[in-house]
Protein backbone atom coordinates (compact mmCIF):
# COMPACT_ATOMS: atom_id res chain seq x y z
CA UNK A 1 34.59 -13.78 -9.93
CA UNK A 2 31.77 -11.74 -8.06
CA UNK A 3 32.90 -8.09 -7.63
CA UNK A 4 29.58 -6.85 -6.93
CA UNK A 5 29.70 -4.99 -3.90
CA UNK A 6 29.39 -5.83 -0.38
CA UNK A 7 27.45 -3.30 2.66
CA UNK A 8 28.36 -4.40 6.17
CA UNK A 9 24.82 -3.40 8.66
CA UNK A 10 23.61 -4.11 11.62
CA UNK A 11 22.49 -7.10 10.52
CA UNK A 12 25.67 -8.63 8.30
CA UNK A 13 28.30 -6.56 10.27
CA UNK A 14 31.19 -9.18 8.75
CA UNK A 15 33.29 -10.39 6.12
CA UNK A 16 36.55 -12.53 5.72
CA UNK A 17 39.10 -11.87 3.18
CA UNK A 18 41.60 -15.04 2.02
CA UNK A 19 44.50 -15.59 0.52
CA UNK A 20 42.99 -18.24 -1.21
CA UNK A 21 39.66 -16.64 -1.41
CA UNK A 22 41.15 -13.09 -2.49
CA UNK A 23 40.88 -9.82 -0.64
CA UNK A 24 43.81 -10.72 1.90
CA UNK A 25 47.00 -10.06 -0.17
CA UNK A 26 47.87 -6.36 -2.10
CA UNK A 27 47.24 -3.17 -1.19
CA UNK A 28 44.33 -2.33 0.61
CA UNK A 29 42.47 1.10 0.22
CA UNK A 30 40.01 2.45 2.57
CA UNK A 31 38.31 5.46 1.55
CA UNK A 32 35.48 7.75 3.27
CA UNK A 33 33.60 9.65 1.73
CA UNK A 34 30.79 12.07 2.18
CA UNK A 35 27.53 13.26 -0.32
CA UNK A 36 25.45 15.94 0.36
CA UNK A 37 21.59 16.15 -0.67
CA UNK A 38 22.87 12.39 -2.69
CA UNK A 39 25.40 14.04 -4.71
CA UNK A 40 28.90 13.30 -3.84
CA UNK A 41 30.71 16.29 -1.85
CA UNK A 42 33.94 14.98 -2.80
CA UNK A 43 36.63 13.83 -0.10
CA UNK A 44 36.11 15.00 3.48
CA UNK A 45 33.37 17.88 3.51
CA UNK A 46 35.20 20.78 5.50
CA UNK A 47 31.89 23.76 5.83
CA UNK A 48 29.36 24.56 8.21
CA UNK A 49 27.15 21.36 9.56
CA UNK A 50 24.05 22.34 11.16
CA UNK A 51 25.15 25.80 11.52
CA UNK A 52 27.91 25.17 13.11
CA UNK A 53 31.32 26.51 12.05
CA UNK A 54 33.75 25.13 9.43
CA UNK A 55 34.67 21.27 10.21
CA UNK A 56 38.11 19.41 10.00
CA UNK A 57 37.40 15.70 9.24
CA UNK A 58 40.25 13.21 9.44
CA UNK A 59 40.72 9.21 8.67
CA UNK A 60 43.03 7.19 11.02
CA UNK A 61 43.39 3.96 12.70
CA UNK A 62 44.52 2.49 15.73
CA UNK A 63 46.70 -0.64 14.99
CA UNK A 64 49.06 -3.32 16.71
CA UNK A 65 51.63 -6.12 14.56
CA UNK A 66 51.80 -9.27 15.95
CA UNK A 67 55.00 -8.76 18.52
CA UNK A 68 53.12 -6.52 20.22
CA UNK A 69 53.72 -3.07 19.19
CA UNK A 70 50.89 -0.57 18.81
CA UNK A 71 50.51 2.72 17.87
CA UNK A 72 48.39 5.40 15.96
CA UNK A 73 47.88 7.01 12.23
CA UNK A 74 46.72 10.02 11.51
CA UNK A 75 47.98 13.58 10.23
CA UNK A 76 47.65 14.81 13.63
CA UNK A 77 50.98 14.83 14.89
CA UNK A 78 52.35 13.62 11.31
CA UNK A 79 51.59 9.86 12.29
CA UNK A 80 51.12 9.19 8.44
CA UNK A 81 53.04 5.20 8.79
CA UNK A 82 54.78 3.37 6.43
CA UNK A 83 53.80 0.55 4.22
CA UNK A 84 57.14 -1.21 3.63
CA UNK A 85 57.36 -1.32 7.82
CA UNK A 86 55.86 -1.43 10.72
CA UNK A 87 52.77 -0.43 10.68
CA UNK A 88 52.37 -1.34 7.29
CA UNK A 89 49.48 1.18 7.26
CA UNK A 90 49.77 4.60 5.47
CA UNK A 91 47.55 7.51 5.50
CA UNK A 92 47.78 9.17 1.73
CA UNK A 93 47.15 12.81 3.17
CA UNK A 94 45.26 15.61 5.04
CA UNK A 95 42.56 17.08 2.91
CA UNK A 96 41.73 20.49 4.94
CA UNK A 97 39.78 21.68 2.44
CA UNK A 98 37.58 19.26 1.36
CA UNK A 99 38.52 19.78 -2.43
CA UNK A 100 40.30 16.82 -3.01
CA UNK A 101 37.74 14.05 -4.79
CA UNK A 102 39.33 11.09 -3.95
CA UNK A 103 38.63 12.02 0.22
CA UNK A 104 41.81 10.52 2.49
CA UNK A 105 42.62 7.10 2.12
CA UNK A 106 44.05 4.55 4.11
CA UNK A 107 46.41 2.16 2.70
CA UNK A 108 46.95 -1.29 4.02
CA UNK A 109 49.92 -3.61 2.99
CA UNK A 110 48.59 -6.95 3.21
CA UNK A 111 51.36 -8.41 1.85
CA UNK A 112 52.69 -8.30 5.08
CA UNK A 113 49.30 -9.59 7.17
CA UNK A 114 51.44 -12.24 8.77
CA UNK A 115 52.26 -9.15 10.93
CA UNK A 116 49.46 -7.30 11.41
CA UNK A 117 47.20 -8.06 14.22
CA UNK A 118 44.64 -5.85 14.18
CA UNK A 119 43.37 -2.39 13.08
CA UNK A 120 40.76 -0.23 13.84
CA UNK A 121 39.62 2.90 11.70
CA UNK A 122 38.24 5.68 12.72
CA UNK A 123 37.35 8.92 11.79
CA UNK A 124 37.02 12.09 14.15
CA UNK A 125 36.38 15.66 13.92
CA UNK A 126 38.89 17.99 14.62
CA UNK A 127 37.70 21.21 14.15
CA UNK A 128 34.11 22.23 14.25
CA UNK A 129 30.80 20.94 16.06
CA UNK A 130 30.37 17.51 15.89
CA UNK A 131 27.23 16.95 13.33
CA UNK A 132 27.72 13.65 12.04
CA UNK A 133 24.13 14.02 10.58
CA UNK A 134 24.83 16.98 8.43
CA UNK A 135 26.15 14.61 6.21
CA UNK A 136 25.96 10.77 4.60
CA UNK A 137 29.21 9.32 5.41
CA UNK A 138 30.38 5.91 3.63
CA UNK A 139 33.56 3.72 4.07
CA UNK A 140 34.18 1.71 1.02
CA UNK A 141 37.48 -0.85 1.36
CA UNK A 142 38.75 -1.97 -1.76
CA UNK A 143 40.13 -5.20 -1.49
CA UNK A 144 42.49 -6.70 -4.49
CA UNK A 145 40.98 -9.62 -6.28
CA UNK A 146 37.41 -9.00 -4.02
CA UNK A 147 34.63 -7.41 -3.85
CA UNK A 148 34.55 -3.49 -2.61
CA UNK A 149 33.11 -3.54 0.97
CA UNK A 150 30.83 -0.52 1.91
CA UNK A 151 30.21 0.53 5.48
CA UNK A 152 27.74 3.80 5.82
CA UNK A 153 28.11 5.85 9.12
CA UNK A 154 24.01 5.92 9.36
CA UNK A 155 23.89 6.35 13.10
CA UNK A 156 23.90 10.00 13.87
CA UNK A 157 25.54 10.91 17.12
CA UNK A 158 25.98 14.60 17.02
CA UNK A 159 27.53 15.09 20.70
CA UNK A 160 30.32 12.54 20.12
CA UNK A 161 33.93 13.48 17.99
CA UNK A 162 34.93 9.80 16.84
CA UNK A 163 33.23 7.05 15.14
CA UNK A 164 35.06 4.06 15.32
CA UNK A 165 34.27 2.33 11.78
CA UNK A 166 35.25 -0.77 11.52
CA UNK A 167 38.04 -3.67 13.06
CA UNK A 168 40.37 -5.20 10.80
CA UNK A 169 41.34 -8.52 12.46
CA UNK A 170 44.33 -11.23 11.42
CA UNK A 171 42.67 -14.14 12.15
CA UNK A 172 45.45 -17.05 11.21
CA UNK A 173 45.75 -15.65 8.15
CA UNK A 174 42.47 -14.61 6.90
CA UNK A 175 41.53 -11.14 7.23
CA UNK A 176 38.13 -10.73 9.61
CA UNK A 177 36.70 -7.01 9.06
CA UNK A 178 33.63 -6.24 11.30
CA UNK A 179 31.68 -3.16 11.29
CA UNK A 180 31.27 -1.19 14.40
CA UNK A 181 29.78 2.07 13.42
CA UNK A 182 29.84 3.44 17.26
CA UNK A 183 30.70 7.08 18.30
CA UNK A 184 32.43 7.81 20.85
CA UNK A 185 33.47 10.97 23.17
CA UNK A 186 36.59 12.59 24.26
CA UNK A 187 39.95 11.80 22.68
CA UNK A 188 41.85 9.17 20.82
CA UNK A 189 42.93 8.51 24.48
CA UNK A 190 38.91 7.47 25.16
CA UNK A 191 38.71 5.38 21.88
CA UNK A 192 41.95 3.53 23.04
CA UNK A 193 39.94 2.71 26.14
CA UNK A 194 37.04 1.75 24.48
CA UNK A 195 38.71 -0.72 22.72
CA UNK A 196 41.43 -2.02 25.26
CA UNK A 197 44.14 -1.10 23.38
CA UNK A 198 46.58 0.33 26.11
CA UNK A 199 48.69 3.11 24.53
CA UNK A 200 50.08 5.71 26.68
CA UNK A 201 48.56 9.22 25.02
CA UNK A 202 50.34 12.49 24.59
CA UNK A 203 48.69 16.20 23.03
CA UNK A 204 49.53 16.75 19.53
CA UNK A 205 48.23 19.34 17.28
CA UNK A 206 48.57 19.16 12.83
């Protein structure tokens, strides 16, 4: 079995997990990361970017099961999920203080992939300037039984608060993950639109 690991560009911007195959049963982890001047910074890098003030980085996704239902996780408003029901998606934590090594994670349940239809992380600044450039951000999924899959966030957009990072796709019963990489501005409200999701939005503060 090839673990070696796989990068997801511009120019490869997919992979399919199976059940057969591996990668599409287990837990799923999906981890960012930072590293500063190529030494790892160590979870979500809360300091001053650019000059800028101190920065509050956060993981979540956007996600939908197959009957329909839709929905949001992240720690803002305490939308952490669940992984033994819907959404089958769980957010470990919120690191404010950038001390924590392992970053924030997102945890899949692919055990239950018959009903998830799709899922779309993201990561967004919630305090501080947006400086996406300060600072080498990489996504690495670990699948069970598969390869790791890496995804770097190499396209600096420093005016824009989200970066939606990749799509998760059930695609009868393989898992499709495509990178997207692309920054966006405004709220989760604007990412929702970007995506045609259709969720009706509400503020909510950690």
């Amino acid at each position: 079995m090839n673990l070696s690991k796989v990068s997801l560009t511009k120019s490869s911007p997919t992979v399919s997990l199976t059940k057969g195959g591996g990668g599409a049963s287990g837990q799923l982890r999906i981890n960012l990361n930072w590293s500063q001047g190529g030494k790892p910074a160590g979870g979500f890098l809360k300091r001053a970017m650019g000059g800028g003030g101190s920065v509050d980085l956060d993981l979540g996704c956007l996600w939908e099961t197959m009957d329909g239902d839709k929905g949001v996780v992240q720690a803002l408003g305490n939308a952490f999920g669940a992984l033994d029901r819907p959404p089958y998606v769980f957010l470990d934590g919120d690191d404010r203080s950038g001390t924590a090594t392992g970053g924030e994670n997102l945890i899949v349940n692919l055990d239950r992939l018959a009903q998830i239809r799709r899922v779309l992380v993201f990561a967004y600044i919630y305090e501080g300037v947006p400086n996406w450039a300060a600072a080498d951000g990489v996504v690495t999924m670990y699948p069970v039984g598969a390869a790791p899959i890496e995804i770097r966030l190499d396209e600096a957009a420093n005016d824009k608060r989200f970066c939606a990072i990749a799509m998760l796709t059930n695609t009868g019963g393989d898992l499709r993950i495509d990178r997207e990489v692309r920054y966006i501005s405004g709220t989760q409200r604007n990412v929702d639109e970007a995506y045609g999701w259709g969720m009706n939005w509400t503020a909510a503060r950690k």
